[in-house]
PDB file of N, CA and C in Angstrom:
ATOM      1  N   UNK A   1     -29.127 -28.009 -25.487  1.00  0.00           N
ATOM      2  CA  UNK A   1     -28.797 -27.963 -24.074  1.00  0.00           C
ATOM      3  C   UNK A   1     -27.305 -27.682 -23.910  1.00  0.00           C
ATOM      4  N   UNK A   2     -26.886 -26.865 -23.096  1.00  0.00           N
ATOM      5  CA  UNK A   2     -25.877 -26.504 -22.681  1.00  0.00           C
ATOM      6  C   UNK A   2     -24.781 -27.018 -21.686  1.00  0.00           C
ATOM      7  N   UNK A   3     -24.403 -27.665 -21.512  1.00  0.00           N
ATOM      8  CA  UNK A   3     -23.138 -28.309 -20.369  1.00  0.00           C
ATOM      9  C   UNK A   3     -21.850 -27.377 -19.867  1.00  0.00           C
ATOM     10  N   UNK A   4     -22.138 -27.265 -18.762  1.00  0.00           N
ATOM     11  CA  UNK A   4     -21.111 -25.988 -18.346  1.00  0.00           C
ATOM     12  C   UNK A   4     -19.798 -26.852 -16.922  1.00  0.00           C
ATOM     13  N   UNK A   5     -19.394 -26.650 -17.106  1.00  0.00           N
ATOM     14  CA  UNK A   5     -18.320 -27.369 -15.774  1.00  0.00           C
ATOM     15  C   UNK A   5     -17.295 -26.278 -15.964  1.00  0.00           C
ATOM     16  N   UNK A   6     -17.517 -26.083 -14.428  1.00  0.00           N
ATOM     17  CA  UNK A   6     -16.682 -25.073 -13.059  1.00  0.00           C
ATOM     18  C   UNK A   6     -15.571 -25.526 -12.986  1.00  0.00           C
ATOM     19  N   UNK A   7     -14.000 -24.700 -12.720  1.00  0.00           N
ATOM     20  CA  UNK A   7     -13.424 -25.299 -12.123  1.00  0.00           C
ATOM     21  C   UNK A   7     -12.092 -24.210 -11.418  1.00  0.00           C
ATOM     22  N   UNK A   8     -11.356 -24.469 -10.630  1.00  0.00           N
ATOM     23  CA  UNK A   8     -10.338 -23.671 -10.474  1.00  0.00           C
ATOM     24  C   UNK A   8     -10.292 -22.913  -8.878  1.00  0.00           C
ATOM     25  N   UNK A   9     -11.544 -23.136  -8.014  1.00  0.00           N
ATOM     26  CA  UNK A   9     -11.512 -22.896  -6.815  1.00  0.00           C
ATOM     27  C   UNK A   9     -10.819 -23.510  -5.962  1.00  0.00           C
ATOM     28  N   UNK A  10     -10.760 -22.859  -4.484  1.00  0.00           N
ATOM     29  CA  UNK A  10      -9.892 -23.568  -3.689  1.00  0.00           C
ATOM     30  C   UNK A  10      -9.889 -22.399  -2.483  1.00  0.00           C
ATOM     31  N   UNK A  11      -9.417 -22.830  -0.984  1.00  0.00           N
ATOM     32  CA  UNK A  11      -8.978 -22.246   0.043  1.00  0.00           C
ATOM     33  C   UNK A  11      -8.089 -21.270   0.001  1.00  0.00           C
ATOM     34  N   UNK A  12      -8.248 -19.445   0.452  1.00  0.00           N
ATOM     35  CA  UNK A  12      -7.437 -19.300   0.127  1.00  0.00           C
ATOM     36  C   UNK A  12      -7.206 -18.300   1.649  1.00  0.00           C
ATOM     37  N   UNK A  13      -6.513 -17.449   1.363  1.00  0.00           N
ATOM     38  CA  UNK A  13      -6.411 -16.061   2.556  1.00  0.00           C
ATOM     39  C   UNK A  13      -6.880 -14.791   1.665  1.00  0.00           C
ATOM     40  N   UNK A  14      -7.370 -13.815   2.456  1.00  0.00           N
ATOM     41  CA  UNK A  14      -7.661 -12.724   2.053  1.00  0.00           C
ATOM     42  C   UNK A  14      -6.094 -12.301   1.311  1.00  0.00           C
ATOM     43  N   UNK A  15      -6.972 -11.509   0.831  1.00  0.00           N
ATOM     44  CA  UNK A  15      -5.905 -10.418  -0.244  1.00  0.00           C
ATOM     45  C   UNK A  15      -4.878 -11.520  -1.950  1.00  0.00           C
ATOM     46  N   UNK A  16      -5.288 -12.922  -1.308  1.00  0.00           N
ATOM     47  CA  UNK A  16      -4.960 -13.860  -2.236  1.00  0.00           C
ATOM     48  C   UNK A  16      -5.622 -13.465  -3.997  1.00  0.00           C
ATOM     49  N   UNK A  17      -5.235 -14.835  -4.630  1.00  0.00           N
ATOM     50  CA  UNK A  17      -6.134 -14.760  -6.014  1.00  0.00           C
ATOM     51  C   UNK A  17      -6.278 -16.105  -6.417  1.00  0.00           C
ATOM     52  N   UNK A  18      -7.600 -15.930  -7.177  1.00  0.00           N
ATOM     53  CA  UNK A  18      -7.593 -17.125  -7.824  1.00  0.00           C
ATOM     54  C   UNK A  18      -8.133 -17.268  -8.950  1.00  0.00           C
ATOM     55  N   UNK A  19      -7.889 -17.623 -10.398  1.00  0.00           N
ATOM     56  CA  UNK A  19      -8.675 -18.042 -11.588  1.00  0.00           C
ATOM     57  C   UNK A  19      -9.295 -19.003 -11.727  1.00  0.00           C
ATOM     58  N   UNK A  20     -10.526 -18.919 -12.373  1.00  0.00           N
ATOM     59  CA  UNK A  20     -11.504 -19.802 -12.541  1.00  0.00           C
ATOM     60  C   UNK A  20     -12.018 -19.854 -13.519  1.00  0.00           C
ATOM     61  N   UNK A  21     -12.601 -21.049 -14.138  1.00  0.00           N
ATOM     62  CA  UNK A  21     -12.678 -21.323 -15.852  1.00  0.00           C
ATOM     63  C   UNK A  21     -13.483 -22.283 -15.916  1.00  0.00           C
ATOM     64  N   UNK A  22     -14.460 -21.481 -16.577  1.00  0.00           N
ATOM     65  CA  UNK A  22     -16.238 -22.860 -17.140  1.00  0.00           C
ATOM     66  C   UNK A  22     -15.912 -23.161 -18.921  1.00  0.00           C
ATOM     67  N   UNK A  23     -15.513 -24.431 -18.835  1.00  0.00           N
ATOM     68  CA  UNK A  23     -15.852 -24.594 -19.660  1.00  0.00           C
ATOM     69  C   UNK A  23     -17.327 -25.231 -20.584  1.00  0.00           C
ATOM     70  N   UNK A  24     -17.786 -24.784 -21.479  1.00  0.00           N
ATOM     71  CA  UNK A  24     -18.857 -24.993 -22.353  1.00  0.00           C
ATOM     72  C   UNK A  24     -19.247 -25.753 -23.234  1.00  0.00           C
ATOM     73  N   UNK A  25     -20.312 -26.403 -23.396  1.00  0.00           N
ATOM     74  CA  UNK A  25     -19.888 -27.661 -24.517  1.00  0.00           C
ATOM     75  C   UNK A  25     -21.972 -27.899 -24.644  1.00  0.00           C
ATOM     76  N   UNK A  26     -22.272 -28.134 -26.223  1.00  0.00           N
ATOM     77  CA  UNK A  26     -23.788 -28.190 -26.132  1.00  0.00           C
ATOM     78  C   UNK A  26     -23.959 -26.966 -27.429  1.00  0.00           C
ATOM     79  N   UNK A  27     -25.159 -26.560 -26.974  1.00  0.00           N
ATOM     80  CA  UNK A  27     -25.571 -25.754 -27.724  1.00  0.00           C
ATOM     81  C   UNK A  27     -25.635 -24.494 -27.416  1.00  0.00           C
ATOM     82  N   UNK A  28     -24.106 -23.653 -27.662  1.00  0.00           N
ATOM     83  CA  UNK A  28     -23.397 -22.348 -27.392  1.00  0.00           C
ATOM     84  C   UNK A  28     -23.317 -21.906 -28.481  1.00  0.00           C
ATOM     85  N   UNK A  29     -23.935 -22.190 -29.645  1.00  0.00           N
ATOM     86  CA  UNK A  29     -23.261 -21.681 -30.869  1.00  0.00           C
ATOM     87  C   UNK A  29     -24.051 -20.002 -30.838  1.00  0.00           C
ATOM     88  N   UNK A  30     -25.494 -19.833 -30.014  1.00  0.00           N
ATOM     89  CA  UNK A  30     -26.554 -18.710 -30.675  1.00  0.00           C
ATOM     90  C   UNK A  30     -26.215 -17.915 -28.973  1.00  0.00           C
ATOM     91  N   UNK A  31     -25.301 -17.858 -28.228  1.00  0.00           N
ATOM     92  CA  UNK A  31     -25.241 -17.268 -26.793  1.00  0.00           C
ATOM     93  C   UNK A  31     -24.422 -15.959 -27.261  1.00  0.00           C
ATOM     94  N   UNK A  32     -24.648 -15.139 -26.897  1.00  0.00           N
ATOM     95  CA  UNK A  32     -24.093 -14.042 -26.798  1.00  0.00           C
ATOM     96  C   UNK A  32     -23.646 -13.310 -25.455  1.00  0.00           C
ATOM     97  N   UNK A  33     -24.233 -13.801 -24.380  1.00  0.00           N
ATOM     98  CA  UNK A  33     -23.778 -13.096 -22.979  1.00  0.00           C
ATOM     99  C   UNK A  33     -23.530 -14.456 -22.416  1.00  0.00           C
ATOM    100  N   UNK A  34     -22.174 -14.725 -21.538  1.00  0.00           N
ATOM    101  CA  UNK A  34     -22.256 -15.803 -20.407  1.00  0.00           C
ATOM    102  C   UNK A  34     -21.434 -14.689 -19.173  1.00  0.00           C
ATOM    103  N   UNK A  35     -21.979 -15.478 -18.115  1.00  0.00           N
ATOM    104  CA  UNK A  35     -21.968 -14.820 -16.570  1.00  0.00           C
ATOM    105  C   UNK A  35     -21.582 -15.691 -15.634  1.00  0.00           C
ATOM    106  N   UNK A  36     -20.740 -14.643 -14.844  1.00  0.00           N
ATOM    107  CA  UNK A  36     -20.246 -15.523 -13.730  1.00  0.00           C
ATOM    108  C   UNK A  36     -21.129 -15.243 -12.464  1.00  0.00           C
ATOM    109  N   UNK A  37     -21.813 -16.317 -11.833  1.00  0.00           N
ATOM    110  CA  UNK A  37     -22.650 -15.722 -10.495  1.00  0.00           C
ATOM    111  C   UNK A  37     -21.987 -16.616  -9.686  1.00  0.00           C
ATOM    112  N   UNK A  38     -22.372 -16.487  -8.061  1.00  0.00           N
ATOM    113  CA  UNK A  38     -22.347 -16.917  -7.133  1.00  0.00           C
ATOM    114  C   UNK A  38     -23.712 -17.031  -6.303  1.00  0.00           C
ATOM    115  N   UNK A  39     -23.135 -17.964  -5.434  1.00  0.00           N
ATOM    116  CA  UNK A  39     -24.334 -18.126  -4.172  1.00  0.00           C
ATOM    117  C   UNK A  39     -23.594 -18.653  -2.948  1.00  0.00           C
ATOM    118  N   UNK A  40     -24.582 -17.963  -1.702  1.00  0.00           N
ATOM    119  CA  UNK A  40     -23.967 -18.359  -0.616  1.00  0.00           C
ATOM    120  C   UNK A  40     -25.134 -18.626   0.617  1.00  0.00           C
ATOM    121  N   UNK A  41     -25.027 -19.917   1.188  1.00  0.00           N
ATOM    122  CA  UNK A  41     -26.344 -19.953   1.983  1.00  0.00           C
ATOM    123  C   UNK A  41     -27.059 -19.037   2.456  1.00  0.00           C
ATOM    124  N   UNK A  42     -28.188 -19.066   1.954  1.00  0.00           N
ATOM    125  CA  UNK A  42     -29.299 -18.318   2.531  1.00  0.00           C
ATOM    126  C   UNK A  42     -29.794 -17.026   1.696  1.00  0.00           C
ATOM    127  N   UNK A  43     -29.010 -16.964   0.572  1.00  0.00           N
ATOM    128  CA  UNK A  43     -28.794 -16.198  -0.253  1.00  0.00           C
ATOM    129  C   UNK A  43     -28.880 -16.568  -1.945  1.00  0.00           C
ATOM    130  N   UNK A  44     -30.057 -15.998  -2.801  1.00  0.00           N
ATOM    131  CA  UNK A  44     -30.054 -16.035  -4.083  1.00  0.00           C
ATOM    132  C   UNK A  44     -28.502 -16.312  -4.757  1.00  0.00           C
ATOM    133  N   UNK A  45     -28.764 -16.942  -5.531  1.00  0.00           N
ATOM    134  CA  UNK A  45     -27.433 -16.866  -6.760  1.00  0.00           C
ATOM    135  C   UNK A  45     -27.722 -14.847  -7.589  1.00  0.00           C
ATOM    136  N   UNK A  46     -26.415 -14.961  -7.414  1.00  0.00           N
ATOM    137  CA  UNK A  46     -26.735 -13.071  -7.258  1.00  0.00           C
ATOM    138  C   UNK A  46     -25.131 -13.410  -8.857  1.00  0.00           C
ATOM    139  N   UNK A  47     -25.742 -12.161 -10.078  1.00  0.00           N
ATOM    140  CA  UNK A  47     -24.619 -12.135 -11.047  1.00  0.00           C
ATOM    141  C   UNK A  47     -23.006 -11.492 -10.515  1.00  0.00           C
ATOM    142  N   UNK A  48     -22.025 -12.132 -11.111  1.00  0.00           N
ATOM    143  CA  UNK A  48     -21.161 -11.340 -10.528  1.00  0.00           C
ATOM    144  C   UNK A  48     -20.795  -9.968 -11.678  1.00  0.00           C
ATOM    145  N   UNK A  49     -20.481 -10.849 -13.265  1.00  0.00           N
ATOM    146  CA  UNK A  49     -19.850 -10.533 -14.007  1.00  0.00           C
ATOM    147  C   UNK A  49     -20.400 -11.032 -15.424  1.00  0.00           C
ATOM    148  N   UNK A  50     -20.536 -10.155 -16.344  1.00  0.00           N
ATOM    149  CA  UNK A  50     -20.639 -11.008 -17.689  1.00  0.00           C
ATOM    150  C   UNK A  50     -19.974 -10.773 -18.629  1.00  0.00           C
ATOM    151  N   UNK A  51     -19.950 -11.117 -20.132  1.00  0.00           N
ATOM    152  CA  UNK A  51     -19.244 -10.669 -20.805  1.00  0.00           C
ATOM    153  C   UNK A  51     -19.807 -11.204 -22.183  1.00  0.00           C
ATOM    154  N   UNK A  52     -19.659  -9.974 -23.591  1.00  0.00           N
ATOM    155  CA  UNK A  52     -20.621 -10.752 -24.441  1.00  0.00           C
ATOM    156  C   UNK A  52     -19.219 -10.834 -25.514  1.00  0.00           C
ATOM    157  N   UNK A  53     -19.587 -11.770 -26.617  1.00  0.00           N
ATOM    158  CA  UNK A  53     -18.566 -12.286 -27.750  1.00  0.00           C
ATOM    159  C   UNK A  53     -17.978 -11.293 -28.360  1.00  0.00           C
ATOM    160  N   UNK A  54     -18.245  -9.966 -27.741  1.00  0.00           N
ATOM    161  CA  UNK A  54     -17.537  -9.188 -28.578  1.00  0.00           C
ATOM    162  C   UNK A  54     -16.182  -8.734 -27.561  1.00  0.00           C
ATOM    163  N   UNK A  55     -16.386  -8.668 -25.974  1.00  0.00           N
ATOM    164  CA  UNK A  55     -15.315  -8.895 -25.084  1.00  0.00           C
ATOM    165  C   UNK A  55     -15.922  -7.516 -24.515  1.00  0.00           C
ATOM    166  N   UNK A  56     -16.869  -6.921 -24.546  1.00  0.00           N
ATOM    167  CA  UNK A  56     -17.740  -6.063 -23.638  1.00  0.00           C
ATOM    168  C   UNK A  56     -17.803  -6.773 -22.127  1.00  0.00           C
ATOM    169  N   UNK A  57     -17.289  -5.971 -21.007  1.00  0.00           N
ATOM    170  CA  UNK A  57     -17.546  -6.803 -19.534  1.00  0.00           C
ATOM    171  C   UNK A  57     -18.100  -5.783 -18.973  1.00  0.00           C
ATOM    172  N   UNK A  58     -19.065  -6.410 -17.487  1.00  0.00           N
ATOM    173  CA  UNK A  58     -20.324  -5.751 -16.524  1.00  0.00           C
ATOM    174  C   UNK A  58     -19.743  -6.439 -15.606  1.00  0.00           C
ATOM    175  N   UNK A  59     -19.543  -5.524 -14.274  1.00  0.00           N
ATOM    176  CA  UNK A  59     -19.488  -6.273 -13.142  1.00  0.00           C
ATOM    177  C   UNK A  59     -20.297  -5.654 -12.619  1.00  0.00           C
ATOM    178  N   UNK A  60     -20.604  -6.349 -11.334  1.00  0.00           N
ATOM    179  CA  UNK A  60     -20.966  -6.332  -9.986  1.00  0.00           C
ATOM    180  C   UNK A  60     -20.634  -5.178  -9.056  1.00  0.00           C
ATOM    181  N   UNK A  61     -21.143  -3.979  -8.405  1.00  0.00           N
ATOM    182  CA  UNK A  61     -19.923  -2.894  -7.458  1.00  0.00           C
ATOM    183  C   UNK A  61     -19.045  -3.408  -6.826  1.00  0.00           C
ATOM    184  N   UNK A  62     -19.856  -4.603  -5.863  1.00  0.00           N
ATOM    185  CA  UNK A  62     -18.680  -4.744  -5.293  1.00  0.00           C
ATOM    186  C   UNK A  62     -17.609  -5.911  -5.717  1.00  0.00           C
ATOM    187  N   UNK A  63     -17.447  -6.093  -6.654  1.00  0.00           N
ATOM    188  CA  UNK A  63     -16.397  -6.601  -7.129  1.00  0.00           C
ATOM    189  C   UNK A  63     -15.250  -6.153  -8.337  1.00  0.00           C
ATOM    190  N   UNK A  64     -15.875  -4.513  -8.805  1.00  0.00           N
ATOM    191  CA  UNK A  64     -15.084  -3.879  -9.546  1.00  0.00           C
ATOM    192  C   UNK A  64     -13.657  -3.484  -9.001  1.00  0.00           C
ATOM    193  N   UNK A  65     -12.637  -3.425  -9.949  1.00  0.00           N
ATOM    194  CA  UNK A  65     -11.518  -3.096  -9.677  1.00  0.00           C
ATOM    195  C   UNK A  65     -10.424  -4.605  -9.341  1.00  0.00           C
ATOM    196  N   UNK A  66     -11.564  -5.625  -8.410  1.00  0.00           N
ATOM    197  CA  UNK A  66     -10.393  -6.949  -8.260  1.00  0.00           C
ATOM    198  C   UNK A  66     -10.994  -7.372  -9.051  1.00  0.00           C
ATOM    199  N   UNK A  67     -11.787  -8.176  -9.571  1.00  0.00           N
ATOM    200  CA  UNK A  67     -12.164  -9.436 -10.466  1.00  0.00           C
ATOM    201  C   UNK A  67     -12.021  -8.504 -12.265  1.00  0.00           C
ATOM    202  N   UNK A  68     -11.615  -9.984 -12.796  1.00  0.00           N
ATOM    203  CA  UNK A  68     -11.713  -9.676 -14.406  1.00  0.00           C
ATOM    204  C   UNK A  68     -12.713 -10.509 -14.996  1.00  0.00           C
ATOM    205  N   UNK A  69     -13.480 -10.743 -15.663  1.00  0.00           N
ATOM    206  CA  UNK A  69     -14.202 -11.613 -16.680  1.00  0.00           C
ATOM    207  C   UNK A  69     -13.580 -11.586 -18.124  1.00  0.00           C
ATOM    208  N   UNK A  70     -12.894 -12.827 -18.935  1.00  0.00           N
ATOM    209  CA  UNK A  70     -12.266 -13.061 -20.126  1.00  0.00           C
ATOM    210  C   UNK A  70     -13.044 -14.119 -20.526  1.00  0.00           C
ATOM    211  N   UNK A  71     -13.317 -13.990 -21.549  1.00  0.00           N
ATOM    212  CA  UNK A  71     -13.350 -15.695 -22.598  1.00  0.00           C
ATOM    213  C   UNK A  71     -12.236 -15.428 -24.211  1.00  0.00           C
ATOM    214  N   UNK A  72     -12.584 -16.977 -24.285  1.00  0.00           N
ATOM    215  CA  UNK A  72     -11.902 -17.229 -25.615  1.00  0.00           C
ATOM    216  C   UNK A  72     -13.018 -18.265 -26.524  1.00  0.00           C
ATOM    217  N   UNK A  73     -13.603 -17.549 -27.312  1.00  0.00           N
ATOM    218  CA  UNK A  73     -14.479 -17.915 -28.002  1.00  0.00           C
ATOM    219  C   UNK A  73     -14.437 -19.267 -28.989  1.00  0.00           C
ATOM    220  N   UNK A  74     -13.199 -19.474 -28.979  1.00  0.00           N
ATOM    221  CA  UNK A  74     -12.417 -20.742 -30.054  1.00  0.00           C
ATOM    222  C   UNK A  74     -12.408 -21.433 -29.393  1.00  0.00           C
ATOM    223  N   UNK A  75     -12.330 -21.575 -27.709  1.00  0.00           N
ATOM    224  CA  UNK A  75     -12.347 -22.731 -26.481  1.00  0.00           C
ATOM    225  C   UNK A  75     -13.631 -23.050 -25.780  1.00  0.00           C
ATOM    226  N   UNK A  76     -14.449 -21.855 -26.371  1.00  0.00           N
ATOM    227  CA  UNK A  76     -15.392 -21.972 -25.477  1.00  0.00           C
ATOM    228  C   UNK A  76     -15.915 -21.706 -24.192  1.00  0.00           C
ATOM    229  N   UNK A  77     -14.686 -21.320 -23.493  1.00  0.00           N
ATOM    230  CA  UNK A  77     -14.267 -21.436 -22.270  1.00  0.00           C
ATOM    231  C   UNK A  77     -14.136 -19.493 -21.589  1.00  0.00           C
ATOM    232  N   UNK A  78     -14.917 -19.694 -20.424  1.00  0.00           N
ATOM    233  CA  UNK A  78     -15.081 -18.061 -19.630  1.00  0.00           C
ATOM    234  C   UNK A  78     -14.099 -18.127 -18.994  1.00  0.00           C
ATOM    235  N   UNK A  79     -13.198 -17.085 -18.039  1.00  0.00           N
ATOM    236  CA  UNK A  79     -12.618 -17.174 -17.178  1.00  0.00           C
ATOM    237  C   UNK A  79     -13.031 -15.897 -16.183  1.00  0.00           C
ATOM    238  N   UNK A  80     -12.982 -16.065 -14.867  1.00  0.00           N
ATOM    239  CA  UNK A  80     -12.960 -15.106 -13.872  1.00  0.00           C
ATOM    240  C   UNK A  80     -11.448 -15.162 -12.861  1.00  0.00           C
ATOM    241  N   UNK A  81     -10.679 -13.818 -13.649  1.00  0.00           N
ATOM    242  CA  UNK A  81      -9.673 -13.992 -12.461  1.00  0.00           C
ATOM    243  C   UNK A  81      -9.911 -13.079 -11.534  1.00  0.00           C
ATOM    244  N   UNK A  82      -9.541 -13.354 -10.089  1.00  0.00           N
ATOM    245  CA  UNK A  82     -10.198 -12.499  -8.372  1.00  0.00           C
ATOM    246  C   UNK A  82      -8.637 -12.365  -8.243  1.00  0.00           C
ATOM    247  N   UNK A  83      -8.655 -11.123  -8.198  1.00  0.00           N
ATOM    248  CA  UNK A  83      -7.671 -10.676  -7.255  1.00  0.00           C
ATOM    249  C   UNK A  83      -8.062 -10.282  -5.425  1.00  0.00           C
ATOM    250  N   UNK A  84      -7.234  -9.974  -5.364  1.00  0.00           N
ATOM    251  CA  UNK A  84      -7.651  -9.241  -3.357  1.00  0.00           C
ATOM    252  C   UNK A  84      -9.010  -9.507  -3.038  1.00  0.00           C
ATOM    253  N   UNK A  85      -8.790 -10.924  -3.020  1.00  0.00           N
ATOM    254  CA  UNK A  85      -9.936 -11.805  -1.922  1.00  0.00           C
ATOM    255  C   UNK A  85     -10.633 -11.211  -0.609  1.00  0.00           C
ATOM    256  N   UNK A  86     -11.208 -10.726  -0.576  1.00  0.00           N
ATOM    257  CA  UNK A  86     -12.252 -10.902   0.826  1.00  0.00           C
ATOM    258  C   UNK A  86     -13.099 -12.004   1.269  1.00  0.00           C
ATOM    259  N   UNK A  87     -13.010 -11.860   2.515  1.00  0.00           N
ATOM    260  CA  UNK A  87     -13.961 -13.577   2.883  1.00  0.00           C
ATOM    261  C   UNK A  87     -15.800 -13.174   3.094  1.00  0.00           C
ATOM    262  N   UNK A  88     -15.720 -11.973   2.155  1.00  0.00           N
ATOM    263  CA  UNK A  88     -17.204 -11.774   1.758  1.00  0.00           C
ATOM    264  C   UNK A  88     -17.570 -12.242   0.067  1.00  0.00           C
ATOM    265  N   UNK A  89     -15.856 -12.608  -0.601  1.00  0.00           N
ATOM    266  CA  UNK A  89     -16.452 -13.330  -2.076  1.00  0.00           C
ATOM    267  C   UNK A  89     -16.737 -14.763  -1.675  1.00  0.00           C
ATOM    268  N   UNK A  90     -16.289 -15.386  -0.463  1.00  0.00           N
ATOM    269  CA  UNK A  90     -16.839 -16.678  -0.402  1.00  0.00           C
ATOM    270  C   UNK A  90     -17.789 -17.447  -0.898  1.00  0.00           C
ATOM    271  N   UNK A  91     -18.005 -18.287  -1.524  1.00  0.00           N
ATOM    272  CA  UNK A  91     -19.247 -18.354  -2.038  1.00  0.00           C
ATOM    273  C   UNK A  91     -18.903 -19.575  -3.469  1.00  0.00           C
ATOM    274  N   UNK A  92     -20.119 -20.265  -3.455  1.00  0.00           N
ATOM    275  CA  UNK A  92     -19.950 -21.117  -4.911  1.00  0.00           C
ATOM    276  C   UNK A  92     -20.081 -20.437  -6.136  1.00  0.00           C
ATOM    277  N   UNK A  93     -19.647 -20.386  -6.889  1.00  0.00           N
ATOM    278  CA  UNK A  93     -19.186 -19.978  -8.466  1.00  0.00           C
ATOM    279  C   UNK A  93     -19.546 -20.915  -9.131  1.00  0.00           C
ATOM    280  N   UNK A  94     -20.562 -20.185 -10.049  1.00  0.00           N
ATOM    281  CA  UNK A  94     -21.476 -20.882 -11.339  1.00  0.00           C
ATOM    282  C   UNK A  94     -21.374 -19.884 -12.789  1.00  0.00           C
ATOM    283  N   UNK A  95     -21.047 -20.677 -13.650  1.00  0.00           N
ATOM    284  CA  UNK A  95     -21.262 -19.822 -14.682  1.00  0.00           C
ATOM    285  C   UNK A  95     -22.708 -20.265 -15.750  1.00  0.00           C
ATOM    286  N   UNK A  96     -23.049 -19.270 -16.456  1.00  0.00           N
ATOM    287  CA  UNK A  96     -24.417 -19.582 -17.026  1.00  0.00           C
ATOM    288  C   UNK A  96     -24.566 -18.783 -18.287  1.00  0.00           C
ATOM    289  N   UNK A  97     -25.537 -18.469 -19.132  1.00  0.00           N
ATOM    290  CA  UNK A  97     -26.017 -17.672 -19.746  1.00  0.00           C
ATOM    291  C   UNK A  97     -26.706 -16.618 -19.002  1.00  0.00           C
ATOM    292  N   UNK A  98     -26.422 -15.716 -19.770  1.00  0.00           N
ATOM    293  CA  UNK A  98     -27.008 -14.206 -19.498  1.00  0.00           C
ATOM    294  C   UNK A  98     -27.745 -13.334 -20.323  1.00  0.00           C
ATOM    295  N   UNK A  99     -28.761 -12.842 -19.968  1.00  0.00           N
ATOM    296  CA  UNK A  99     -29.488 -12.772 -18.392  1.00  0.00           C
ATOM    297  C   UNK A  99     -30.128 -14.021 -18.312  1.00  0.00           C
ATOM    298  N   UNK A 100     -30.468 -14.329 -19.329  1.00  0.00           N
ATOM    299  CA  UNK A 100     -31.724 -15.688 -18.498  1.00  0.00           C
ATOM    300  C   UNK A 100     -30.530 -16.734 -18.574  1.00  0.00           C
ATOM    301  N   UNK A 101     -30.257 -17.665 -17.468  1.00  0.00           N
ATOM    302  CA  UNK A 101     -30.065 -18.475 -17.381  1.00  0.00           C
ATOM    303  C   UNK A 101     -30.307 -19.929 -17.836  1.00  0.00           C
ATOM    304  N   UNK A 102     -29.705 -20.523 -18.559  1.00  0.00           N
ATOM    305  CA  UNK A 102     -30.238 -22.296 -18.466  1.00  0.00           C
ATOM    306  C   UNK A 102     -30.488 -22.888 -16.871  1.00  0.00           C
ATOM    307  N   UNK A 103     -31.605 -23.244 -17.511  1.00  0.00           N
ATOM    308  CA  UNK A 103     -32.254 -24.110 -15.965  1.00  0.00           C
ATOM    309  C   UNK A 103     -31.472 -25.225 -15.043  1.00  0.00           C
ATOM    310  N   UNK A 104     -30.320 -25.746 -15.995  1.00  0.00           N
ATOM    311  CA  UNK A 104     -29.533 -27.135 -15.678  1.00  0.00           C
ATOM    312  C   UNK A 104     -27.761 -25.852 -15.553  1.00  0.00           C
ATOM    313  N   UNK A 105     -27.795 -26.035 -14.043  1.00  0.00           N
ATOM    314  CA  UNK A 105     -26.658 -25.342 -13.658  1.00  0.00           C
ATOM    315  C   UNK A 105     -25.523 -26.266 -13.597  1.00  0.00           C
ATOM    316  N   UNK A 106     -24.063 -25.987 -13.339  1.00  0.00           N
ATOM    317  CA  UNK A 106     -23.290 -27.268 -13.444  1.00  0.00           C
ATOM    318  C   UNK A 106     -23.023 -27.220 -11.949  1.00  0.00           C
ATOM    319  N   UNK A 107     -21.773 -27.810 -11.722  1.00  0.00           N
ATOM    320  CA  UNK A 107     -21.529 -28.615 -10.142  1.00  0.00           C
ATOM    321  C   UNK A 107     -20.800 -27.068  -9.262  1.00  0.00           C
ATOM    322  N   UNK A 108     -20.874 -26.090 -10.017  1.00  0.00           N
ATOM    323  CA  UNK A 108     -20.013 -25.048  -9.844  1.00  0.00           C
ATOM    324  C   UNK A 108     -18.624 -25.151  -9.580  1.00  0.00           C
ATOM    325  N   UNK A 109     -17.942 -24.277  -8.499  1.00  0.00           N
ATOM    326  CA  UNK A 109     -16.224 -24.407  -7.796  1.00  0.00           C
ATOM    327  C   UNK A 109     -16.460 -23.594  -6.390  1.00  0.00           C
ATOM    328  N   UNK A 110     -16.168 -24.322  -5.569  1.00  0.00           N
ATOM    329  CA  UNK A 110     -16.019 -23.401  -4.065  1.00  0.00           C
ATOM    330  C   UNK A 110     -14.670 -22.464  -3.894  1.00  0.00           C
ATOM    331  N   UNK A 111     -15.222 -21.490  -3.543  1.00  0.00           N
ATOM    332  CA  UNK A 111     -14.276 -20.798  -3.225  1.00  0.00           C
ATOM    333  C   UNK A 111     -14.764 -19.944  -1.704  1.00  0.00           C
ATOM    334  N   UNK A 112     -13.469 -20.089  -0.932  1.00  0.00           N
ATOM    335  CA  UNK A 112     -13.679 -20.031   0.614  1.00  0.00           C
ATOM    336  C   UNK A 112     -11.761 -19.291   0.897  1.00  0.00           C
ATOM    337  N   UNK A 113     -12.455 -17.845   1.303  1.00  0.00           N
ATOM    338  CA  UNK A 113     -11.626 -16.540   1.525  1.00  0.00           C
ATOM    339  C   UNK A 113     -11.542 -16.488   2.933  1.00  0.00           C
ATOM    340  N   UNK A 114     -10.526 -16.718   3.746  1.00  0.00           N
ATOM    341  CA  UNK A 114     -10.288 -17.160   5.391  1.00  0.00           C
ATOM    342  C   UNK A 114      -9.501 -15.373   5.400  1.00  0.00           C
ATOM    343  N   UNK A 115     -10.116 -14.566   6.659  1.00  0.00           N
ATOM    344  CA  UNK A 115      -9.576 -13.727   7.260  1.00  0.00           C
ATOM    345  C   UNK A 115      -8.196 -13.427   7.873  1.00  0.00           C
TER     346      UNK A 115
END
């Protein structure tokens, strides 16, 4: 089983940034893809970004060009840095395995992009 904890969100203004970092802990040793998704009421948890151990990254359209997906494989640990915020990335941030997900998601990080 896998244990994932979110963290690094916060209030911000458009055109802002912010980094965000799951760290991993469990049984990560056989994962090869982890992903950053979101969700926002009323709305599926939709992928944003993934990235596999070799440092291969997939985004999302509309989030190419601002967001990065990094890990460091010795920490364990993903990162998503957002550049030029829109208050359409609003939304909770979960990171997971990819594509299939573990069933036990963590507490995620809010992140809330004000116009």
């Amino acid at each position: 089983q896998v244990q994932l904890v979110e963290s690094g969100g916060g209030s911000v203004q458009a055109g802002d940034s912010l980094r965000l970092s799951c760290a991993a802990s469990g049984s990560i040793f056989s994962i090869d893809f982890m992903g950053w998704y979101r969700q926002t009421p009323g709305k599926q948890r939709e992928p944003v970004a993934f990235i596999r151990r070799d440092g291969t990254t997939y985004y999302t359209d509309s989030v190419k060009g601002r967001f990065t997906i990094s890990g460091d494989n010795a920490k364990n640990t993903v990162y998503l840095q957002m550049n030029s915020l829109k208050p359409e990335d609003t939304a909770v941030y979960y990171c997971n395995k990819y594509p299939i997900p573990s069933v036990y998601w963590g507490q995620g990080t809010q992140v809330t992009v004000s116009s």
